[in-house]
C-alpha atoms as a PDB file:
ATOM      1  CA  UNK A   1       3.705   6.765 -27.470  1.00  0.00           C
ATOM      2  CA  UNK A   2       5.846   7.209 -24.618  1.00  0.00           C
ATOM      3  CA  UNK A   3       3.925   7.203 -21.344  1.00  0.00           C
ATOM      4  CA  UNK A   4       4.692   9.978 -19.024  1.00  0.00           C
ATOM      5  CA  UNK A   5       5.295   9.048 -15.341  1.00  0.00           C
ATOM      6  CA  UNK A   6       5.845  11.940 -12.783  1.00  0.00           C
ATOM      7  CA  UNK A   7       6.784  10.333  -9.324  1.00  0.00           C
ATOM      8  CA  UNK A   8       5.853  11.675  -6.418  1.00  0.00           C
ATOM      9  CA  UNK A   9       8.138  11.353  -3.022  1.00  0.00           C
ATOM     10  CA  UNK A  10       6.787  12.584  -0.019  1.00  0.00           C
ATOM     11  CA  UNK A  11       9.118  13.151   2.687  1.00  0.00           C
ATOM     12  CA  UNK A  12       9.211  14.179   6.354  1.00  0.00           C
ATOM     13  CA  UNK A  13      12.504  14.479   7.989  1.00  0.00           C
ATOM     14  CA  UNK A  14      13.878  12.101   5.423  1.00  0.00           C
ATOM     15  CA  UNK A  15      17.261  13.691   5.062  1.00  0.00           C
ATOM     16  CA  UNK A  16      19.135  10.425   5.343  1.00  0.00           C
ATOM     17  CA  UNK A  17      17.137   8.407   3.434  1.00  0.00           C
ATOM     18  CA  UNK A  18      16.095  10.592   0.418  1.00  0.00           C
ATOM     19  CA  UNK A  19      19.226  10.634  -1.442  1.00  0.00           C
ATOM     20  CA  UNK A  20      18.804   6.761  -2.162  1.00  0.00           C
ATOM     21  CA  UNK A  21      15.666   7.136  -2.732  1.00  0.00           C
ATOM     22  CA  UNK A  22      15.918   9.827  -5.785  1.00  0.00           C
ATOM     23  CA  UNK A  23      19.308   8.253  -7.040  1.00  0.00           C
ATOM     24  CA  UNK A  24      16.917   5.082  -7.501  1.00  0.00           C
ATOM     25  CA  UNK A  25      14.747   6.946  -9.751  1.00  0.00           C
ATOM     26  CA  UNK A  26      17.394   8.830 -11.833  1.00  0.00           C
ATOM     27  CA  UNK A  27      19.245   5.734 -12.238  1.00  0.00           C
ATOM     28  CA  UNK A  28      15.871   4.454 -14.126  1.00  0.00           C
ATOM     29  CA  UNK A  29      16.093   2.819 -17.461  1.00  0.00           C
ATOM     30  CA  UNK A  30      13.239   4.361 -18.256  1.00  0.00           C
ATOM     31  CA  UNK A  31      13.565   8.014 -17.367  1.00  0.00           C
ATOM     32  CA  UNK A  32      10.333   9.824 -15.145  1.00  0.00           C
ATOM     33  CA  UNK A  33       9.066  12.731 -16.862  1.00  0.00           C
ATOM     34  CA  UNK A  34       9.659  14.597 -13.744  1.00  0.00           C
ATOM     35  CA  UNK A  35      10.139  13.790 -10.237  1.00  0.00           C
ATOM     36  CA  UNK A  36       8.477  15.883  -7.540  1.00  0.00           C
ATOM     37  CA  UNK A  37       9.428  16.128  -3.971  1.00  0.00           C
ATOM     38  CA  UNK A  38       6.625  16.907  -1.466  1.00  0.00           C
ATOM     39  CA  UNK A  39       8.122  18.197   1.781  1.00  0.00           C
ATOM     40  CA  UNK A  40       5.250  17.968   4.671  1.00  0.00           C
ATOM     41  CA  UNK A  41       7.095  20.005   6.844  1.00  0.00           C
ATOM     42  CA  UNK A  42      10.306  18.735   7.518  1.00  0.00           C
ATOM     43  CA  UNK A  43      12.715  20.234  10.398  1.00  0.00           C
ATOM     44  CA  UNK A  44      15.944  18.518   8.909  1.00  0.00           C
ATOM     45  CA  UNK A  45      18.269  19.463   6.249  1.00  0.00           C
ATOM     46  CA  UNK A  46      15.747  17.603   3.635  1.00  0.00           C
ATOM     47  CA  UNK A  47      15.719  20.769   1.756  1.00  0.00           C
ATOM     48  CA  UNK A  48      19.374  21.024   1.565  1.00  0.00           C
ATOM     49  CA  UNK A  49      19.458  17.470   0.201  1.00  0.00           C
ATOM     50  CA  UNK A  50      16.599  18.398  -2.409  1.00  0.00           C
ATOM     51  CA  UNK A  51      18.782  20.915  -3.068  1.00  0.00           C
ATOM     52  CA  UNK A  52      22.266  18.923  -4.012  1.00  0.00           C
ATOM     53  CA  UNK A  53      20.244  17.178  -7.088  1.00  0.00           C
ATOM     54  CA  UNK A  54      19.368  20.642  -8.462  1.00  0.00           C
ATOM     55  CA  UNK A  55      16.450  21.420 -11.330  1.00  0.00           C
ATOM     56  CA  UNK A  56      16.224  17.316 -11.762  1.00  0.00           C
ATOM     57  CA  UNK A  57      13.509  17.659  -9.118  1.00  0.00           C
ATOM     58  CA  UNK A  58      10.686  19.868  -8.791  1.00  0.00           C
ATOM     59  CA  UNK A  59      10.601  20.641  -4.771  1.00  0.00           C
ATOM     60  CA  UNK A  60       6.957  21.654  -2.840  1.00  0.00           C
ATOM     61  CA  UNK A  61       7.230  22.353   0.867  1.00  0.00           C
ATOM     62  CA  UNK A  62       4.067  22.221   2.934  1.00  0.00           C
ATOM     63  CA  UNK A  63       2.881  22.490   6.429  1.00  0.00           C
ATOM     64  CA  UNK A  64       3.275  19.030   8.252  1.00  0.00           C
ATOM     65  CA  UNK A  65      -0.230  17.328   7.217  1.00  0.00           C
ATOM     66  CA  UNK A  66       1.090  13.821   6.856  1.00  0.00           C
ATOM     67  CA  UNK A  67       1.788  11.056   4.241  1.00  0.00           C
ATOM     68  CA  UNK A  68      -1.789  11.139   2.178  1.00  0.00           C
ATOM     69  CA  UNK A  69      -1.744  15.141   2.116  1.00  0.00           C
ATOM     70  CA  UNK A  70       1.498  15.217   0.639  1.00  0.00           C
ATOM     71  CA  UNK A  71       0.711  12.244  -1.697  1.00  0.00           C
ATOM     72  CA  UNK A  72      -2.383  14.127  -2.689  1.00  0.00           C
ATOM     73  CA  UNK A  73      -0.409  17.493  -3.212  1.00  0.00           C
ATOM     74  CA  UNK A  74       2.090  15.966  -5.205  1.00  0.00           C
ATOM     75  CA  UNK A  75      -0.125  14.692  -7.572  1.00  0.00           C
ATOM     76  CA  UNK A  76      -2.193  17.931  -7.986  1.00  0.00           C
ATOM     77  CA  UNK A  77       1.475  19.383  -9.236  1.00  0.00           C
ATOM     78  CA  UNK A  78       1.947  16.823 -11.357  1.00  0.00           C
ATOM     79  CA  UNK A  79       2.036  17.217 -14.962  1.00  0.00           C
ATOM     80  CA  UNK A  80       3.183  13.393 -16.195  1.00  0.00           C
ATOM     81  CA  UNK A  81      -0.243  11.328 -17.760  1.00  0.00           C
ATOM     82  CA  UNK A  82       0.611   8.619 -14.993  1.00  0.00           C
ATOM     83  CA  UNK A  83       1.524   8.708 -11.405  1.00  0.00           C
ATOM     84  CA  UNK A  84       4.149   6.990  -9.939  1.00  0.00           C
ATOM     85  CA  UNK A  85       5.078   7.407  -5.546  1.00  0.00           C
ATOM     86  CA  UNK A  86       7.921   6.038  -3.400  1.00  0.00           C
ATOM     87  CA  UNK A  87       8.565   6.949   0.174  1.00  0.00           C
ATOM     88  CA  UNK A  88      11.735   8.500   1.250  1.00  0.00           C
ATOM     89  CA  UNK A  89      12.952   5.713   2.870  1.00  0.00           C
ATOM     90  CA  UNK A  90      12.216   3.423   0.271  1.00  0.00           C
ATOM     91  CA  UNK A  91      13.595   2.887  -3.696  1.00  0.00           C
ATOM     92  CA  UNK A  92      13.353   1.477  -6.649  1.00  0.00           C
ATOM     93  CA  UNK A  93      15.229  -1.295  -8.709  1.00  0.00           C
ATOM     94  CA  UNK A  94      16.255   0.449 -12.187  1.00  0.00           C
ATOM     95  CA  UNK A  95      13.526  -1.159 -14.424  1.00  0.00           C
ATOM     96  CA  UNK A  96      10.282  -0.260 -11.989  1.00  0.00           C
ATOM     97  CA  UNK A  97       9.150   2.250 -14.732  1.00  0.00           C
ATOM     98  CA  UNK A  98      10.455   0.546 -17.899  1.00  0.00           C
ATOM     99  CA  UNK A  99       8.281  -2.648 -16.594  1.00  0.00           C
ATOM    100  CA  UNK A 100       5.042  -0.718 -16.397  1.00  0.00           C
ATOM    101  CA  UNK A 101       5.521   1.732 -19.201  1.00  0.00           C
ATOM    102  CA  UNK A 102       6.185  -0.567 -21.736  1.00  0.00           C
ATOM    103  CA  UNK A 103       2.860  -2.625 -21.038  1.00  0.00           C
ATOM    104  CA  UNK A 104       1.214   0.739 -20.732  1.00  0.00           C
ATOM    105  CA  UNK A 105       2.344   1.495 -24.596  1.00  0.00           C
ATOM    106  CA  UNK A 106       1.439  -1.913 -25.733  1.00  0.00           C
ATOM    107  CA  UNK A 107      -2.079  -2.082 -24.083  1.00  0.00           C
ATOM    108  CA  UNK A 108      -2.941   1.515 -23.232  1.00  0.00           C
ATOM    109  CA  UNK A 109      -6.707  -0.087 -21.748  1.00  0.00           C
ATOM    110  CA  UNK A 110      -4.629  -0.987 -18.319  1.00  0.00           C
ATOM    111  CA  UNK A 111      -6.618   1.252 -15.195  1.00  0.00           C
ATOM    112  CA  UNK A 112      -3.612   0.431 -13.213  1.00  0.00           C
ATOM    113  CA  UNK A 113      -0.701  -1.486 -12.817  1.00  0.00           C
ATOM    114  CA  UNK A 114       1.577  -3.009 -10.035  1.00  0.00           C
ATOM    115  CA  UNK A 115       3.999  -5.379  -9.028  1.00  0.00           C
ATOM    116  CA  UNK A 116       6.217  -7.551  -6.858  1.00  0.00           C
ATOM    117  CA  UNK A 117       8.163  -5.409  -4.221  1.00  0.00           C
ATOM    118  CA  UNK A 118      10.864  -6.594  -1.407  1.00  0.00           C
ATOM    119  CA  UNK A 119      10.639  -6.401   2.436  1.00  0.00           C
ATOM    120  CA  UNK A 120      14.443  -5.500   3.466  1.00  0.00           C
ATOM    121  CA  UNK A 121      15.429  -4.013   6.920  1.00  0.00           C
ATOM    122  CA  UNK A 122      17.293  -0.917   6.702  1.00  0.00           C
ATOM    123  CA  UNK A 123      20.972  -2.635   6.326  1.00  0.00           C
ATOM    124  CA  UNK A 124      19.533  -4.412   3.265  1.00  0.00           C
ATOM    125  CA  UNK A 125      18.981  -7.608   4.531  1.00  0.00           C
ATOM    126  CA  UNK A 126      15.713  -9.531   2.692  1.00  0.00           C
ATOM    127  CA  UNK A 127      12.981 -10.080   5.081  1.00  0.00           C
ATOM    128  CA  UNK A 128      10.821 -11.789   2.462  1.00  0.00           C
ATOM    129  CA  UNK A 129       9.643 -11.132  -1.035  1.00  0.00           C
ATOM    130  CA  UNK A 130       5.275  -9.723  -1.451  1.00  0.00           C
ATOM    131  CA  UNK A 131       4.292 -11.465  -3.913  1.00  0.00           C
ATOM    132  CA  UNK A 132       5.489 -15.199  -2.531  1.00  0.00           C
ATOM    133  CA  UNK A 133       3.862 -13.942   0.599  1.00  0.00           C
ATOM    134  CA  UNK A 134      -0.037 -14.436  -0.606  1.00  0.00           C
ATOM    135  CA  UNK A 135      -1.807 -17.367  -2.018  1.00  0.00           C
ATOM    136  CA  UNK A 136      -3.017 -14.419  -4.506  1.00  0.00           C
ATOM    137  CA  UNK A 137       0.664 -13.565  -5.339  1.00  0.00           C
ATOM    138  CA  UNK A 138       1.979 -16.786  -6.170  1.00  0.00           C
ATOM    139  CA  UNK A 139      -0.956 -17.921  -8.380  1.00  0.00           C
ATOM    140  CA  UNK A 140      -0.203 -14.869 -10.451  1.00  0.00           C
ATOM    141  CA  UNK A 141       3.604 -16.050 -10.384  1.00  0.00           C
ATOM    142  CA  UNK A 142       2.943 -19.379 -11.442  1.00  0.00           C
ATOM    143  CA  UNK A 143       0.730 -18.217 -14.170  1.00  0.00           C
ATOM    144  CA  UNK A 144       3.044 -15.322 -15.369  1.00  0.00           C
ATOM    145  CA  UNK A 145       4.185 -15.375 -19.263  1.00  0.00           C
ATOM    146  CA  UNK A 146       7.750 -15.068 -20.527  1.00  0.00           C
ATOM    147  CA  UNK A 147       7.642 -11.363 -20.115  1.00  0.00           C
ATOM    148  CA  UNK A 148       6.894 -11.853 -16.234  1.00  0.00           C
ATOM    149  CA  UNK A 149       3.620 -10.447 -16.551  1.00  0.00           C
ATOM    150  CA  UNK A 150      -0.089 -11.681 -16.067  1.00  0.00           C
ATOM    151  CA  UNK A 151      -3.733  -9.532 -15.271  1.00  0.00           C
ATOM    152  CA  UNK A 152      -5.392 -10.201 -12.619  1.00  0.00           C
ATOM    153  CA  UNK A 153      -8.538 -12.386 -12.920  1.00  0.00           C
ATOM    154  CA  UNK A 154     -11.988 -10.824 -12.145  1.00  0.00           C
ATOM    155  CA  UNK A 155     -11.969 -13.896  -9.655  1.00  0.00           C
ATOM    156  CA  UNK A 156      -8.578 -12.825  -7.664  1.00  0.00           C
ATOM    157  CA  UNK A 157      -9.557  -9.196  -6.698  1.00  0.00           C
ATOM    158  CA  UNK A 158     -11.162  -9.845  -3.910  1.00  0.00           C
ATOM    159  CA  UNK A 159      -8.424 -12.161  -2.414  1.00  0.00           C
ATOM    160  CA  UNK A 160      -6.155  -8.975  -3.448  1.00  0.00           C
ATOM    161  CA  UNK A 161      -8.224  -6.363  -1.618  1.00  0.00           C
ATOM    162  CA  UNK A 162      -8.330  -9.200   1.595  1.00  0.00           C
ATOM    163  CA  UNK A 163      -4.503  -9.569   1.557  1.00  0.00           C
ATOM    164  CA  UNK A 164      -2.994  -7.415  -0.942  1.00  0.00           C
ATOM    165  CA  UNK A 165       0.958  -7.785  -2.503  1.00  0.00           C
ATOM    166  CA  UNK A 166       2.986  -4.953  -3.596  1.00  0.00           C
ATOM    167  CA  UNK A 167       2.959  -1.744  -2.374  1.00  0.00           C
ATOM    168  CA  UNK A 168       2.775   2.071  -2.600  1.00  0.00           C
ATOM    169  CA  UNK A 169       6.331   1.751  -4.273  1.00  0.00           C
ATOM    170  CA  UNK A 170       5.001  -0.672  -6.784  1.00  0.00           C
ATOM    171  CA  UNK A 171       1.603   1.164  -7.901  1.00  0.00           C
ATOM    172  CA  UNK A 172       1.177   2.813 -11.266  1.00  0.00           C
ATOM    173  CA  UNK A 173      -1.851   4.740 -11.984  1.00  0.00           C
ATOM    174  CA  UNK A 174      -3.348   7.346 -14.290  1.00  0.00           C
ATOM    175  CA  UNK A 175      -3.726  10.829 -12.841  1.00  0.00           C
ATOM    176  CA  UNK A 176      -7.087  11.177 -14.135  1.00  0.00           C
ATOM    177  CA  UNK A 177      -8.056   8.466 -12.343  1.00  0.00           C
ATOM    178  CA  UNK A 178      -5.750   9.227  -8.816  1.00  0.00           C
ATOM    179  CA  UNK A 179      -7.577  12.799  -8.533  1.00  0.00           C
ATOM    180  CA  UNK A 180     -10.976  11.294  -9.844  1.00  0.00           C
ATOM    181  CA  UNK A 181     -10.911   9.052  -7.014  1.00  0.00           C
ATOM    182  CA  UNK A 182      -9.693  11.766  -4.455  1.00  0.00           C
ATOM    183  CA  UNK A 183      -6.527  10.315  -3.754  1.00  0.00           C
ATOM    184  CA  UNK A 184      -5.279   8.924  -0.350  1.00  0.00           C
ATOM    185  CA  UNK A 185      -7.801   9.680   2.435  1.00  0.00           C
ATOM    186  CA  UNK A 186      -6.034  12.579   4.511  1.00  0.00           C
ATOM    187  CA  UNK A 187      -6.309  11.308   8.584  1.00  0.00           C
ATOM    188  CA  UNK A 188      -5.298   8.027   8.185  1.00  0.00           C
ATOM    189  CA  UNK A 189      -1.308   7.452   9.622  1.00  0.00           C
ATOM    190  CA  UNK A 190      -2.128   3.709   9.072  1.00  0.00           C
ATOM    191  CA  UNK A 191      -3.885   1.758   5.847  1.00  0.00           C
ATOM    192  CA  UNK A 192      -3.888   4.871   4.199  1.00  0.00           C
ATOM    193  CA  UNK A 193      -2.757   3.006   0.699  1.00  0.00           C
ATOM    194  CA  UNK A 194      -4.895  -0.122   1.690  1.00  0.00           C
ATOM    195  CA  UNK A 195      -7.776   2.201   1.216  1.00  0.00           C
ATOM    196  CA  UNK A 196      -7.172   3.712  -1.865  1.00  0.00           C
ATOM    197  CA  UNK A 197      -6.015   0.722  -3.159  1.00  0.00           C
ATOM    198  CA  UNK A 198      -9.858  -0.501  -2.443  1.00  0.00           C
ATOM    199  CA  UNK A 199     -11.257   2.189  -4.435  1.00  0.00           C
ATOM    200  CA  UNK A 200      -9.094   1.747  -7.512  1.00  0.00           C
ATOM    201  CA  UNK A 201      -9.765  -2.225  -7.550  1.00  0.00           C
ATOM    202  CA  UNK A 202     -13.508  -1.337  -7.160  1.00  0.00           C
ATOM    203  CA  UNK A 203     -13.191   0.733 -10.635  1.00  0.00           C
ATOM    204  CA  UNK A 204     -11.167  -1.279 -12.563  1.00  0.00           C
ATOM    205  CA  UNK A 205     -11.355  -3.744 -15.167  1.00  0.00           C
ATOM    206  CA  UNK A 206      -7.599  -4.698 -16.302  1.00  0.00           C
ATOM    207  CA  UNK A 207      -5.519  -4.705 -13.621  1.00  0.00           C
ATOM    208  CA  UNK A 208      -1.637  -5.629 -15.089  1.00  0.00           C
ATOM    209  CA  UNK A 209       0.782  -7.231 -12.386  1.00  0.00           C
ATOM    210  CA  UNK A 210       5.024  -7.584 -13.289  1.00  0.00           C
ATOM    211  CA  UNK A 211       5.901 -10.569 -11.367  1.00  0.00           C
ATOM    212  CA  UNK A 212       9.448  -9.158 -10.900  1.00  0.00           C
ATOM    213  CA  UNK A 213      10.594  -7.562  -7.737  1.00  0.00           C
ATOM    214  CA  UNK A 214      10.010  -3.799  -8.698  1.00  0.00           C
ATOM    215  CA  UNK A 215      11.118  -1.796  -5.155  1.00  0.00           C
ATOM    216  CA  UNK A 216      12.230  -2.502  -2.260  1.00  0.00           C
ATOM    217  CA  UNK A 217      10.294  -1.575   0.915  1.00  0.00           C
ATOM    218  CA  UNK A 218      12.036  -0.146   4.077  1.00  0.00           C
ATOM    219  CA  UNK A 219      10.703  -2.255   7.129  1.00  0.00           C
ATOM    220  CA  UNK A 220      11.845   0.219  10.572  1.00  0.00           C
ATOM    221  CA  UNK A 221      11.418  -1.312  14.109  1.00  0.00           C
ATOM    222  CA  UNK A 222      10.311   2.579  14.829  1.00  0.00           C
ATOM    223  CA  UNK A 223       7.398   2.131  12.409  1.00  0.00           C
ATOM    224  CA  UNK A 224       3.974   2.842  13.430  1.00  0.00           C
ATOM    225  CA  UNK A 225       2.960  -0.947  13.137  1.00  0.00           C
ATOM    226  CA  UNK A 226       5.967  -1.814  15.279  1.00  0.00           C
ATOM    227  CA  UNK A 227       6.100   1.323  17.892  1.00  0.00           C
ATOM    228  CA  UNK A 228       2.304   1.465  18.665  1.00  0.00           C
ATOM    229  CA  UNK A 229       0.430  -2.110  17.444  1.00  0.00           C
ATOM    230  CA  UNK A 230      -2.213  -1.499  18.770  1.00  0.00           C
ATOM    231  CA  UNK A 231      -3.163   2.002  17.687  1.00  0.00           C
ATOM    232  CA  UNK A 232      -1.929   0.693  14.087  1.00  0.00           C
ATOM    233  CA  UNK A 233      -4.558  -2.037  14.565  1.00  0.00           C
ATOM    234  CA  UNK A 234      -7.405   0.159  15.359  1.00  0.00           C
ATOM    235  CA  UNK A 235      -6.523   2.846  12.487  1.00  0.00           C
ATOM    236  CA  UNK A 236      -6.576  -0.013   9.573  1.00  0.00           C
ATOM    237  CA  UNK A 237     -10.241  -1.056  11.062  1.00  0.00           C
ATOM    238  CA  UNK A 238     -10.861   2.354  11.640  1.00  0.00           C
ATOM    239  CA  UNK A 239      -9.748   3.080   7.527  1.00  0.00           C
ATOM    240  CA  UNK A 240     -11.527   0.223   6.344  1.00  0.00           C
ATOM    241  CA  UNK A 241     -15.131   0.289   7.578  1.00  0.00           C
ATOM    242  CA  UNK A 242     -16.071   3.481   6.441  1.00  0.00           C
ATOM    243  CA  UNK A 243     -15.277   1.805   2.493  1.00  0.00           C
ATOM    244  CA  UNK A 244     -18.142  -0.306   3.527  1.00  0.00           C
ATOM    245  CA  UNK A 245     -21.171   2.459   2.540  1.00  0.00           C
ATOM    246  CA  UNK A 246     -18.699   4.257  -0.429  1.00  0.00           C
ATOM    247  CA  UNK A 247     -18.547   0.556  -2.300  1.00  0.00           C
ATOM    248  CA  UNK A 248     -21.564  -0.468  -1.048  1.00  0.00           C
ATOM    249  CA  UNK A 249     -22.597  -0.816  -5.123  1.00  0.00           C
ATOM    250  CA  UNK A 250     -19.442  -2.157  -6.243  1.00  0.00           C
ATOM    251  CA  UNK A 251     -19.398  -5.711  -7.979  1.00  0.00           C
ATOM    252  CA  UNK A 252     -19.872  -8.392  -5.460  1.00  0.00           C
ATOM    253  CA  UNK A 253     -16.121  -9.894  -5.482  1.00  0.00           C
ATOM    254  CA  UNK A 254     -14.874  -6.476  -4.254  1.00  0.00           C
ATOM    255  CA  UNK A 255     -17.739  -6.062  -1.435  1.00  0.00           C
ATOM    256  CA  UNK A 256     -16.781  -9.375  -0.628  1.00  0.00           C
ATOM    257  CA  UNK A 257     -13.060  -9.044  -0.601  1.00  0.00           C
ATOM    258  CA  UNK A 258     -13.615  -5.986   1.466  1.00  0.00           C
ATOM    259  CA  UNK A 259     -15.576  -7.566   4.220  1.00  0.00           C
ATOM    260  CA  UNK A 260     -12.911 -10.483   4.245  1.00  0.00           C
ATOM    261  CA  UNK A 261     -10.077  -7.634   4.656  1.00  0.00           C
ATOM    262  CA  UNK A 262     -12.091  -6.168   7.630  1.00  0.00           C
ATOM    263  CA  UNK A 263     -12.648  -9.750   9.574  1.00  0.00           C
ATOM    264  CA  UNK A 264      -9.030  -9.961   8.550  1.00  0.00           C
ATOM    265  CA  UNK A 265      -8.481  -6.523  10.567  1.00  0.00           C
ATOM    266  CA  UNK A 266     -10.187  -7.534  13.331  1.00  0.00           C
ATOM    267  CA  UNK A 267      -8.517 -10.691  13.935  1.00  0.00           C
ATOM    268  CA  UNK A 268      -5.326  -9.001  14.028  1.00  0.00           C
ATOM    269  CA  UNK A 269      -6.867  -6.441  16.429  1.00  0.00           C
ATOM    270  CA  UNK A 270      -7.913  -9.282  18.867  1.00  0.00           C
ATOM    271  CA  UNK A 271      -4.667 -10.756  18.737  1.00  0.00           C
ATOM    272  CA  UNK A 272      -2.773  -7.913  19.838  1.00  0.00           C
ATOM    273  CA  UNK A 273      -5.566  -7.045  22.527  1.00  0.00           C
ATOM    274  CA  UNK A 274      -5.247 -10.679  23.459  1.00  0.00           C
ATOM    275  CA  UNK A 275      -1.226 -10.376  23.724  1.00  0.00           C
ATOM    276  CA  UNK A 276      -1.444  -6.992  26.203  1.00  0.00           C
ATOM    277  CA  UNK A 277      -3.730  -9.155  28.483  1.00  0.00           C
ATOM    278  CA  UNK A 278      -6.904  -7.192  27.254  1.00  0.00           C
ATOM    279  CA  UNK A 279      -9.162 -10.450  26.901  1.00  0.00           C
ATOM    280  CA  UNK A 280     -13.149  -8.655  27.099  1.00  0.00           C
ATOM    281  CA  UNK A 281     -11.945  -5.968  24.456  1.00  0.00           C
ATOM    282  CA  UNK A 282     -10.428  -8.992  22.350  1.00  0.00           C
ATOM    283  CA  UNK A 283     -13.521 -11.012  22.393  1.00  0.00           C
ATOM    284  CA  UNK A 284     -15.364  -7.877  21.269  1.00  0.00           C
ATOM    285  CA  UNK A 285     -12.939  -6.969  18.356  1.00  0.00           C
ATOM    286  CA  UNK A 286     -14.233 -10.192  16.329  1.00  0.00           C
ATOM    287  CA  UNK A 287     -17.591 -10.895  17.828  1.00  0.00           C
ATOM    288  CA  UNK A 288     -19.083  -8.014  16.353  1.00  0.00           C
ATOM    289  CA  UNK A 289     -18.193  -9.499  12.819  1.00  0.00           C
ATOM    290  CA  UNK A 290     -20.267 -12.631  14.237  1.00  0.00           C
ATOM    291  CA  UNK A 291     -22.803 -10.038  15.288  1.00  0.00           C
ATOM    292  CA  UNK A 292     -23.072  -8.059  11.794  1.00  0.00           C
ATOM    293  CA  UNK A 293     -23.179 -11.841  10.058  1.00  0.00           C
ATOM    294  CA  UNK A 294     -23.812 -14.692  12.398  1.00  0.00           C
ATOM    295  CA  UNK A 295     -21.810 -17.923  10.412  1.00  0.00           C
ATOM    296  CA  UNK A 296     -19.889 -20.393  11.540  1.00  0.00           C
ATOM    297  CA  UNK A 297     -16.767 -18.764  10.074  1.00  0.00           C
ATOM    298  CA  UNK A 298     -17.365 -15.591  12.123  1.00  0.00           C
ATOM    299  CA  UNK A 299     -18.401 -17.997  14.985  1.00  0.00           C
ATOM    300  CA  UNK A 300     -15.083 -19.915  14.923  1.00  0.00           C
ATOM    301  CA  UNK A 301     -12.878 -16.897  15.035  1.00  0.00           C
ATOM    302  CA  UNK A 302     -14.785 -15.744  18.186  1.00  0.00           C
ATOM    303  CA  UNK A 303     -14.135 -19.269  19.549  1.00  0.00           C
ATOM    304  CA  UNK A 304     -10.524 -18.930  18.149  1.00  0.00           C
ATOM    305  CA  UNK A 305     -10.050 -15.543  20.725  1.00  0.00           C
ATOM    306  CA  UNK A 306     -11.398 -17.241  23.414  1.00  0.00           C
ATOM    307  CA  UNK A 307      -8.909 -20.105  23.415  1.00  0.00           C
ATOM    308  CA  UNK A 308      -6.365 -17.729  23.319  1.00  0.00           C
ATOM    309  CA  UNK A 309      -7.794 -16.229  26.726  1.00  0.00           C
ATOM    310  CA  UNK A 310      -8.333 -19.792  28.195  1.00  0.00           C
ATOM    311  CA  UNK A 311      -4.549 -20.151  27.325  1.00  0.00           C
ATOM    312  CA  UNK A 312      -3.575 -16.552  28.180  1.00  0.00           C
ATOM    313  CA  UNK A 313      -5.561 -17.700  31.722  1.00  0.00           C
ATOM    314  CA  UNK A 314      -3.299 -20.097  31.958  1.00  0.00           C
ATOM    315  CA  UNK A 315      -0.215 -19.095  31.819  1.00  0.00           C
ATOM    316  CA  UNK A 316      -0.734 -15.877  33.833  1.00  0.00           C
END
């Protein structure tokens, strides 16, 4: 049975970028059922460009509500069985559906599937490759089969939800289960897929990973993580707690992956509060972890802030 992917590209001033993009995914060697084209309000020519590829793509134009919104929108249009997304400034490598969709008809009791992706900078050059990038990643490389594929272990998914590899580019999922699950929370600019991603671990069973590099992923100096670290920082704590009372009956690997991701938040948090000379508000960005569970774990990586502030003392 041939497994119907629609793929959704949302897009905000993207008129540069978004002809790559949707040449990547009607260059596939596995054709998309359709591809939709969410614009969230773009004042570029991104209509024009939507425009060039003609009735290939199936074009929605809404006010600007951000990246989730239009995610969410384009999958309430959809009409394929399984969901497929890719930014505008992003693209795939020609076999990203073929990969999935032929597992998908082999072994149709998958909940969702993903993949290795690359980090490039906007000139192409390779910043580094996700899945090498995690201890979780490269156990599921070294235990891959001769089709490049492995599922992930009921033991791995909470070092996935901690420190996650692929990407938006490099998710398949049903649509059933995308609008079950509400899709991407709308508000969040930053961790907005880290957070869904949560949710769909915390339901699923057989999660099937291609341990081939699937998309690329466009890394921008002007990016929200780059431009503004610290308000990036804030936002992914700021997406992740809340997960804490939805998957507060979720099995205990997940629960415990998640609490690992939001230590893991907060350490990044301090460190960036620690680099802008902002030592009190660093200290306080991991010692509530020691506060919520007093450990030595969440003890050392108070003590681990507060060298950095002895240090920072010094060299000021």
């Amino acid at each position: 049975m041939k497994v119907n992917f629609s793929v959704i590209i949302p897009v905000y001033n993207g008129a540069d970028t978004l002809p790559r993009a949707l040449q990547s995914v009607l260059e596939q060697t596995y054709s998309p059922f359709e591809i939709i084209v969410v614009d969230d309000g773009s004042t570029d020519e991104t209509a024009e460009v939507v425009r060039r590829f003609g009735d290939q793509i199936r074009y929605f134009r809404q006010e600007n509500k951000g990246v989730s919104a239009a995610r969410n929108a384009g999958a309430k249009a959809a009409s394929g069985d399984w969901l497929a997304f890719l930014d505008a400034d992003d693209w795939y490598y020609p076999d990203r559906l073929r990969w999935h969709a032929l597992w998908i008809e082999e072994d149709s009791s998958l909940d969702f599937l993903t993949g290795d992706q690359e980090y490039r900078r906007p000139d192409g050059t390779l910043i580094r490759k996700s899945m090498e990038s995690t201890g979780v990643g490269r156990a599921a490389l070294m235990r891959a089969d001769k089709q490049a594929r492995t599922l992930m272990t009921e033991a791995e998914v909470g070092d996935f939800i901690e420190n996650h590899f692929g990407d938006t580019p490099t998710l398949s999922v049903p649509r059933r289960t995308f609008l079950e699950l509400g899709g991407y929370p709308v508000g969040c600019t930053v961790c907005e897929d880290v957070n869904f991603l949560i949710r769909l671990c915390a339901r699923s069973h057989r999660i099937g990973v291609i341990c081939q590099s699937l998309a690329v992923y466009c890394v921008h100096q002007n990016s929200a993580t780059r431009s503004d670290p610290l308000g990036a920082q804030k936002q992914t704590v700021a997406a992740l707690l809340p997960l804490r009372q939805t998957l507060a009956h979720a099995a205990p690997a997940v629960r415990n992956g998640l609490e690992r991701g939001v230590r893991r938040a907060r350490r990044d948090l301090a460190t960036v509060l620690l680099r802008q000379g902002r030592y009190i508000e660093a200290i306080c960005a991991v010692g509530v972890s020691f506060l919520e569970k007093p450990h030595w774990n969440t003890l050392r990586e108070v003590l681990s802030v507060a060298r950095g502030l002895k240090g920072g003392g010094r060299s000021g």
